[in-house]
C-alpha atoms as a PDB file:
ATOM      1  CA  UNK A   1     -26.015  89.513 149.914  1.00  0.00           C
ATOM      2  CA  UNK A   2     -27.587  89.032 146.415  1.00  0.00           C
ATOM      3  CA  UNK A   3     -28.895  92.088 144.054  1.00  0.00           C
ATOM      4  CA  UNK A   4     -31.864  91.753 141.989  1.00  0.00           C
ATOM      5  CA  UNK A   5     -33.702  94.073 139.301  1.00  0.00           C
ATOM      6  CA  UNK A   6     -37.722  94.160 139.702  1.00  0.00           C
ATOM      7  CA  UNK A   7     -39.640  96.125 137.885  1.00  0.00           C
ATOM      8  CA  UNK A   8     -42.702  97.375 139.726  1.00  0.00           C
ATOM      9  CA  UNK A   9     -45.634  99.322 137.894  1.00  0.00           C
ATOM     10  CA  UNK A  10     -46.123 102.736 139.036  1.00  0.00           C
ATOM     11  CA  UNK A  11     -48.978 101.873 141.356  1.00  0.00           C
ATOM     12  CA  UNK A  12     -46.557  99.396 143.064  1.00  0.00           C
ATOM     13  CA  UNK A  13     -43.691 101.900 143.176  1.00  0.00           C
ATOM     14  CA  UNK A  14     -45.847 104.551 144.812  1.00  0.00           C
ATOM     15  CA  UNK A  15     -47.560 102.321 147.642  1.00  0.00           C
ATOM     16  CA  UNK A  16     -44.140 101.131 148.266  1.00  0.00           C
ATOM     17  CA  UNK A  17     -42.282 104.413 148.738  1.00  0.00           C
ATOM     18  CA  UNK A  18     -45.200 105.593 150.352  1.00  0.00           C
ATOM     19  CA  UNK A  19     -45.402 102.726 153.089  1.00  0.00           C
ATOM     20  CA  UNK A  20     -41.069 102.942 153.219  1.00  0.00           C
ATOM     21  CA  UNK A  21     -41.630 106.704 153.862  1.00  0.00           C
ATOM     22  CA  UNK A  22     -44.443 106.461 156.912  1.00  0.00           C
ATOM     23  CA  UNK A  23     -42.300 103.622 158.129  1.00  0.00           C
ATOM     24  CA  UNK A  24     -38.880 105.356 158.432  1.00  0.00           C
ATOM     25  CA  UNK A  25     -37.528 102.930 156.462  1.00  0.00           C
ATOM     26  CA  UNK A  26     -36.094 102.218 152.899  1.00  0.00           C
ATOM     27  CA  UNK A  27     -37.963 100.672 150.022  1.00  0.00           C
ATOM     28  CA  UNK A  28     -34.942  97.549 149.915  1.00  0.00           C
ATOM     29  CA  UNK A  29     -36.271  97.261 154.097  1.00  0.00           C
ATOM     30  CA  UNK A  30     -40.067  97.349 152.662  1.00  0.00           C
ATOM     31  CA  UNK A  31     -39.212  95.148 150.077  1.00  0.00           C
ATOM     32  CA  UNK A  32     -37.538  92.735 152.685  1.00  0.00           C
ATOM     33  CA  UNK A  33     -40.170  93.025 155.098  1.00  0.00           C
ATOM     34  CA  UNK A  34     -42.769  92.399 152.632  1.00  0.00           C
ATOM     35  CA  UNK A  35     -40.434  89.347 151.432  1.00  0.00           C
ATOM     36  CA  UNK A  36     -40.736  88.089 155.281  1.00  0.00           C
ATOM     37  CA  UNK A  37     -44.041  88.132 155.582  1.00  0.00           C
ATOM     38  CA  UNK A  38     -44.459  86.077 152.081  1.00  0.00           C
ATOM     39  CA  UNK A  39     -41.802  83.287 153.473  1.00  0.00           C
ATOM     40  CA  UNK A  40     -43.642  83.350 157.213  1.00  0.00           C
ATOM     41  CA  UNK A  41     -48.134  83.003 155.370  1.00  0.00           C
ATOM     42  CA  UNK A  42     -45.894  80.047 152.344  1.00  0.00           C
ATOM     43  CA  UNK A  43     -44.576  78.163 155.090  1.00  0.00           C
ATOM     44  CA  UNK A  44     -47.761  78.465 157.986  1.00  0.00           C
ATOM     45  CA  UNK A  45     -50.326  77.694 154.874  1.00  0.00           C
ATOM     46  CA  UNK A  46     -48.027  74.097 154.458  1.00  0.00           C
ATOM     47  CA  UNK A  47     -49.310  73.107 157.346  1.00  0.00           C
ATOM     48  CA  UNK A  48     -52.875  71.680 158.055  1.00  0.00           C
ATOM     49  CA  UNK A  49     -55.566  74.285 159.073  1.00  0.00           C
ATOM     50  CA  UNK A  50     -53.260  76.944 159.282  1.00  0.00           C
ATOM     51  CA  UNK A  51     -53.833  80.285 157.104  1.00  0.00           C
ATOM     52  CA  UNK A  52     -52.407  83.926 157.106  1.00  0.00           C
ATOM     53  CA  UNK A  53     -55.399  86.530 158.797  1.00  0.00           C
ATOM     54  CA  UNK A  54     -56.431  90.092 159.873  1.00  0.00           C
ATOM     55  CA  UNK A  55     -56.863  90.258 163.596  1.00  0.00           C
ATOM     56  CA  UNK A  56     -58.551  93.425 165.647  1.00  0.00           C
ATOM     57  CA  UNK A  57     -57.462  93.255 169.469  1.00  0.00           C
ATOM     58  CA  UNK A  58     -60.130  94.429 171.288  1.00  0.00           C
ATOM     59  CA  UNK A  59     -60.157  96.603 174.408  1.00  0.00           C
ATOM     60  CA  UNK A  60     -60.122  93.773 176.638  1.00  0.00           C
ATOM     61  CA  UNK A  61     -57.090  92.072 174.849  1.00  0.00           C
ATOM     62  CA  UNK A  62     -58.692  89.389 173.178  1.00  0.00           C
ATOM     63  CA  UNK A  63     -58.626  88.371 169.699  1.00  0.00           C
ATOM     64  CA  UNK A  64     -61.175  89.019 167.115  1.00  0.00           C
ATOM     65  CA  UNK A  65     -60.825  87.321 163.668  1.00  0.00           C
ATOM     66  CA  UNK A  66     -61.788  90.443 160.630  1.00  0.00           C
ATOM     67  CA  UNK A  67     -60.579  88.497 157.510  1.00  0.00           C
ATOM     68  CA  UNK A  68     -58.107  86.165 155.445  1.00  0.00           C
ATOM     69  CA  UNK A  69     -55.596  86.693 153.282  1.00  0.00           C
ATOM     70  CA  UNK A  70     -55.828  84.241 149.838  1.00  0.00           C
ATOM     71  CA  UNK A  71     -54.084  84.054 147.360  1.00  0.00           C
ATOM     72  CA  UNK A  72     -50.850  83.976 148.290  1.00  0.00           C
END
């Protein structure tokens, strides 16, 4: 497995150990999570039409479309 240095600002640092924390998880896991979901929106936005979202499933189980994520 490779090692890496980052440095994060403050801000950064405490939304990370805060999500790690609420998460039962480890801020390497966060960080590898959050590294996941970077690799799964760079590879859906390659392909035509496709884009990474926020989704609300309503009480009947459907789908309702609240935003999109840009910029990444």
């Amino acid at each position: 497995m490779s090692r890496f240095t980052i440095d994060l600002s403050e801000e950064i640092d405490k939304k990370l150990s805060e999500i790690a924390s609420s998460s039962g998880i480890t801020k390497a896991e966060a960080m590898r999570r959050a590294f996941a979901l970077l690799a799964l929106a760079f590879e859906e936005k390659k392909k035509e039409g496709m884009s990474l979202g926020i989704i609300r499933e309503r009480k009947d189980h459907t789908l309702e479309a609240i935003g999109k994520v840009v910029g990444i």
